[in-house]
Each structure stands twice: as structure tokens, then as C-alpha cells.
Protein backbone atom coordinates (compact mmCIF):
# COMPACT_ATOMS: atom_id res chain seq x y z
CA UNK A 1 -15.41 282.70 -4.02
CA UNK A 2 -13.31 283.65 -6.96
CA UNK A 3 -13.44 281.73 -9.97
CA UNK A 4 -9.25 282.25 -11.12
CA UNK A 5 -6.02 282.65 -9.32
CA UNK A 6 -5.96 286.57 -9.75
CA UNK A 7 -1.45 285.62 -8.74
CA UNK A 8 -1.25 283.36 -11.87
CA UNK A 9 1.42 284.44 -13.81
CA UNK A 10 2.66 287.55 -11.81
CA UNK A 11 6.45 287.43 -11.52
CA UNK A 12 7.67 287.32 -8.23
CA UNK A 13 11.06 289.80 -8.14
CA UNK A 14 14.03 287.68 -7.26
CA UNK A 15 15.24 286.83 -3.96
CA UNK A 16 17.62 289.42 -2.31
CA UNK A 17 20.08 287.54 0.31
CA UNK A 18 21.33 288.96 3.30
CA UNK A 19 24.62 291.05 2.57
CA UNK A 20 27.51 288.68 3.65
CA UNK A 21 30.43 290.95 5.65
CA UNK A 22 33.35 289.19 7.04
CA UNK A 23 35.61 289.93 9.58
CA UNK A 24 39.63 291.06 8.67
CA UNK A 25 42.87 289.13 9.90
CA UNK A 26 42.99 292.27 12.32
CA UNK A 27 39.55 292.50 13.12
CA UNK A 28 39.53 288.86 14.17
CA UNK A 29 42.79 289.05 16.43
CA UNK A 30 40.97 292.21 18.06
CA UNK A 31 37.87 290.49 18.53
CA UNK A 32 39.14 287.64 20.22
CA UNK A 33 41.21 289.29 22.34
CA UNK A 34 38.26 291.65 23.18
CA UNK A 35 35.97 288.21 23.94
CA UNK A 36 39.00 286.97 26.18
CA UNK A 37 38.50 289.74 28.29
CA UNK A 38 34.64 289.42 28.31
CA UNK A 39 34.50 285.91 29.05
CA UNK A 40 33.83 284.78 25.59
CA UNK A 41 37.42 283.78 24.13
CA UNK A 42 36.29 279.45 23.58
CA UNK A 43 33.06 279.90 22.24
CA UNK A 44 34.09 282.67 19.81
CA UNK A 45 37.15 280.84 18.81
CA UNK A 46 35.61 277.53 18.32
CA UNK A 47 32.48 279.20 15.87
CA UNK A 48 35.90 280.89 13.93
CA UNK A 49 37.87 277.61 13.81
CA UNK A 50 34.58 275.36 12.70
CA UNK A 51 31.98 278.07 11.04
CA UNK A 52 29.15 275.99 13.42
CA UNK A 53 25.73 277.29 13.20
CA UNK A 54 24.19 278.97 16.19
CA UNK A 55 22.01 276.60 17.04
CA UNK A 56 24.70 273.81 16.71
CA UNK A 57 27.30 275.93 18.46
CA UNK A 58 25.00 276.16 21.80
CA UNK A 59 23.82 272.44 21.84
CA UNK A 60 27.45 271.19 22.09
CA UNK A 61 27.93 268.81 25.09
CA UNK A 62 31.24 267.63 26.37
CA UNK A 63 30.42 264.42 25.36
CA UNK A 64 30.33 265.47 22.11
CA UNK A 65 33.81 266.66 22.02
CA UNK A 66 36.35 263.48 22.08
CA UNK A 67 39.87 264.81 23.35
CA UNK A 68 41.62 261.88 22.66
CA UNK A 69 41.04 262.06 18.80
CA UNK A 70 40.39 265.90 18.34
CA UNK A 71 36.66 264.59 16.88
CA UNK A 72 33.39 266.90 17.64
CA UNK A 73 30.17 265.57 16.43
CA UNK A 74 27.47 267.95 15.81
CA UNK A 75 24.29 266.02 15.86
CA UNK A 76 21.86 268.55 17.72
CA UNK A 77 20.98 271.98 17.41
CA UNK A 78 19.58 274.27 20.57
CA UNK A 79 16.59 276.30 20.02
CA UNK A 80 14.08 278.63 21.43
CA UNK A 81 10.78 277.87 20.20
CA UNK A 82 7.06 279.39 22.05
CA UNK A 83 9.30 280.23 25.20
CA UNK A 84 10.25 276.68 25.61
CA UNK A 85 14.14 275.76 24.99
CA UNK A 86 14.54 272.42 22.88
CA UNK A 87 17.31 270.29 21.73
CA UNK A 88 16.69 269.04 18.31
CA UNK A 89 18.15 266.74 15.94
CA UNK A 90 19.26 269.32 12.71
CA UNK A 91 16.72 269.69 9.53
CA UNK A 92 19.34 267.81 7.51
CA UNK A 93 21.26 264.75 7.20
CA UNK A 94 24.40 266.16 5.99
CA UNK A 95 23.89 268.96 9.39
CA UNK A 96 25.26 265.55 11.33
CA UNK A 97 28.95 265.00 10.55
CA UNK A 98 31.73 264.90 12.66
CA UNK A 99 35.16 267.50 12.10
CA UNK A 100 38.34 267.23 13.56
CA UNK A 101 39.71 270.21 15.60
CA UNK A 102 42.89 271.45 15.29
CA UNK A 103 45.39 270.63 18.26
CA UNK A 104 45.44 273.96 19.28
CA UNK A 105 42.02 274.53 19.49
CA UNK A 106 41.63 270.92 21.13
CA UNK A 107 44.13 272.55 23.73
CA UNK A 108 42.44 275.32 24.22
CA UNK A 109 39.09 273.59 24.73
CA UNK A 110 41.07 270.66 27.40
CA UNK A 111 42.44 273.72 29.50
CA UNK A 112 38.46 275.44 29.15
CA UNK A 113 36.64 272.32 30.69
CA UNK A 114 38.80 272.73 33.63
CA UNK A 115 36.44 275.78 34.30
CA UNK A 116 33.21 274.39 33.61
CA UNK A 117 30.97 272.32 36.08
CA UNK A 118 28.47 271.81 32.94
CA UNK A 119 27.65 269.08 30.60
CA UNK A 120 27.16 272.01 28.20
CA UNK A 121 30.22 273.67 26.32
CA UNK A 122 28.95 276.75 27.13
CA UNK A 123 26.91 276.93 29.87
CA UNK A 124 24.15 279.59 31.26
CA UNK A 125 25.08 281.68 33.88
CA UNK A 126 21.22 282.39 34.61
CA UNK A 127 19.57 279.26 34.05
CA UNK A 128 21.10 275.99 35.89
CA UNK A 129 21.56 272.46 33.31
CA UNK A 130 20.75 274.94 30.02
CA UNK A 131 22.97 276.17 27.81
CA UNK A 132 23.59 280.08 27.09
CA UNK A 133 20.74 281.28 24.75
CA UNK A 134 21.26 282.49 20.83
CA UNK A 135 19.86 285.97 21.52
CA UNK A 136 22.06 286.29 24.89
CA UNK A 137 25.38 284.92 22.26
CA UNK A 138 24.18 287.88 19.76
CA UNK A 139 24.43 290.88 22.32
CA UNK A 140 27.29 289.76 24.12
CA UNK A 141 28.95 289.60 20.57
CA UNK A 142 27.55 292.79 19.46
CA UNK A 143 29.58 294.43 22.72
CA UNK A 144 32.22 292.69 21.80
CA UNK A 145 32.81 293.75 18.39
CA UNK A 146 32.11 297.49 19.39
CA UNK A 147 35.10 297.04 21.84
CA UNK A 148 37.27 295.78 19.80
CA UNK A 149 36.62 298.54 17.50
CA UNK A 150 35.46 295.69 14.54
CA UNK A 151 32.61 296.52 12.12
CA UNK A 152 29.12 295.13 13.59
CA UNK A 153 28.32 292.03 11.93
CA UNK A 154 25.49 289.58 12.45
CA UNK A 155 26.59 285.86 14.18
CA UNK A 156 26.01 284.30 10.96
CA UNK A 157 28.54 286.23 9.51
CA UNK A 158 31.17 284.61 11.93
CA UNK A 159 30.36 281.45 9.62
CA UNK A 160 30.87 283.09 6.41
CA UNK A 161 34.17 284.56 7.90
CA UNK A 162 35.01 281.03 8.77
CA UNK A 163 34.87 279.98 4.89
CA UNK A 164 36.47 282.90 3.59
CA UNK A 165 39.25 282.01 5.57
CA UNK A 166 39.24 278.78 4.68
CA UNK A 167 38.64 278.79 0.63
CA UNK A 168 41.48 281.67 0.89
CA UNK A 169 43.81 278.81 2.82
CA UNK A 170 43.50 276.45 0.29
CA UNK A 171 40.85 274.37 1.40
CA UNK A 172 38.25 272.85 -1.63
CA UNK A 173 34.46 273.01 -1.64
CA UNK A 174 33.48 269.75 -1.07
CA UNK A 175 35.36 269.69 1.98
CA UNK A 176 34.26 272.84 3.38
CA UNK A 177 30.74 271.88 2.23
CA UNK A 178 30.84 268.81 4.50
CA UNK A 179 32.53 270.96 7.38
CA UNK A 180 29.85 273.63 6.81
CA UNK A 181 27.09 271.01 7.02
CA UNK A 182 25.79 271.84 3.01
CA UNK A 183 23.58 269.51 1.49
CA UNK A 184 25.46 269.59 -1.59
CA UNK A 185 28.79 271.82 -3.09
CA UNK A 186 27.00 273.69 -5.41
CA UNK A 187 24.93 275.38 -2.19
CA UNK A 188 28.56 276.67 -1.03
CA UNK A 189 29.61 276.90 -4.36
CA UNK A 190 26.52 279.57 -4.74
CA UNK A 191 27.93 281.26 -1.41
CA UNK A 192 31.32 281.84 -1.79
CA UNK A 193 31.64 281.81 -5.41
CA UNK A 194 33.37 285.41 -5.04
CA UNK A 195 35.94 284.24 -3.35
């Protein structure tokens, strides 16, 4: 109907991210010690000690997790989508990778399945043979951090704490990249260049 692209050559302003907050030292020993006491201690653990997406985080299956060799592959991710919940294989290739866990975490996890009647790492407590939901994760964490007297921050920023820590520990980029499941160490080079 009109005979030119009235949007050619407008200049779109630049894109604004999402303000990255991580938690403190303190704020982390509070908060897990806070999610102990909720209920919460392995699943908020394991997102600090592997920076897992949400999605990712949820789909976990014990089968995933091999205790002999401490190896967890991520190679799903668990999503909401119309109402309907659906396991998914991740938008990525590098998303699928396998990381080692640390033997105290791998402890911690052995002496946590002892607990669970679930295929599912984390389990629903409403729905039977489903795992807990994303926006369930997000409010229980949101109470959380209010108890434990910790600055809100959104579940994503669990992730971004997770690579603080871990640049600040000596760890490079392209390892983190591949732990962080980035298609390439410039993206978490772009990230976390301020740290």
C-alpha cells in the first residue's frame, strides 16, 4: 500500500542489557544457609557451583549425574510453553557439554538422592513424574534471599555470580565459556569483561 519503507534508515538506539548484580562471599553463605532451612540447599548450591541455566537446572535427571566419575551432562532444558511442560534438547550445540563436579558437591548430591523417590534432581512436590517449575524456583528464591537478608536478584543472576566467582578464582574464558555453555569466548568475554 505504501510505495517505500517509511523505517529505512532510522537508527535504532542501542541495546540496553539487563543490569548484572551478583551475590557477595557473605551474601552467598547466608543464602544457602537460608535455602537449607527452606528446603532448597542442593538445587541452590548446584546452580552456584555450575552457573546452569534455569531451564537446564530443572531438566536434570539422575541419570544424568554419574557418581562414579563426578560427570553431569546437560543435554536438555525444561520448559513451560502454552501451559504444556516440555523437555527439549537446548537451542545450541555448545548448550550440550558435560562438567565435572567438585567432590564435595558430588557428596552432597550422593547423600541428597537418598531423599528423593524421583528420576528428577529436583522433583515437584505438586505434580507427580515432573520436575519443580522455573516460576515456582523464582519465588521460592525470592523468599529466600529476603530471609537471608541478601539483595533481591533475578535467577539469572545466580549464573553471573557463578562466573564472577570463577574468573576472580583464576579460572580462563574459554573454560568458563564451555562450562557456561557459550557459543564462543568472545560472548563471555562481552559479559564479564569487567571483571
Amino acid at each position: 500500500l505504501i510505495w517505500f519503507n517509511p523505517a529505512i534508515g532510522c537508527k535504532l538506539p542501542p541495546k540496553k542489557a539487563a543490569e548484572m548484580q551478583i551475590l557477595t562471599q557473605e551474601e552467598i553463605q547466608r543464602f544457602l544457609i537460608q535455602a537449607k532451612e527452606e528446603g532448597y540447599y542442593e538445587l541452590f548450591l548446584l546452580e552456584l557451583g555450575t552457573g546452569l541455566r534455569i531451564g537446564e537446572l530443572l531438566a536434570l535427571q539422575w541419570d544424568d549425574l554419574n557418581f562414579e566419575t563426578g560427570a553431569l551432562r546437560i543435554n536438555k532444558t525444561a520448559m513451560i510453553v502454552r501451559g504444556q511442560f516440555l523437555v527439549a534438547e537446548p537451542k545450541t550445540k555448545s548448550s550440550v557439554r558435560t562438567l565435572v563436579l567438585p567432590e564435595t558437591l558430588l557428596n552432597v548430591m550422593r547423600e541428597y538422592k537418598k531423599r528423593v523417590n524421583s528420576r528428577w534432581l529436583f522433583p515437584s512436590p505438586v505434580v507427580e513424574g515432573r520436575p519443580l517449575q522455573d516460576d515456582c524456583v523464582r519465588d521460592r528464591m525470592k523468599s529466600i534471599l529476603s530471609h537471608a537478608n541478601c539483595k533481591q536478584v533475578r535467577f539469572h543472576d545466580l549464573r553471573h555470580t557463578f562466573a564472577t566467582m570463577a574468573l576472580e578464582h583464576g579460572m580462563d574464558v574459554k573454560t568458563l565459556s564451555a562450562m557456561l555453555g557459550h557459543i564462543s569466548s568472545a560472548t563471555t568475554l562481552d559479559i564479564y569483561s569487567h571483571v
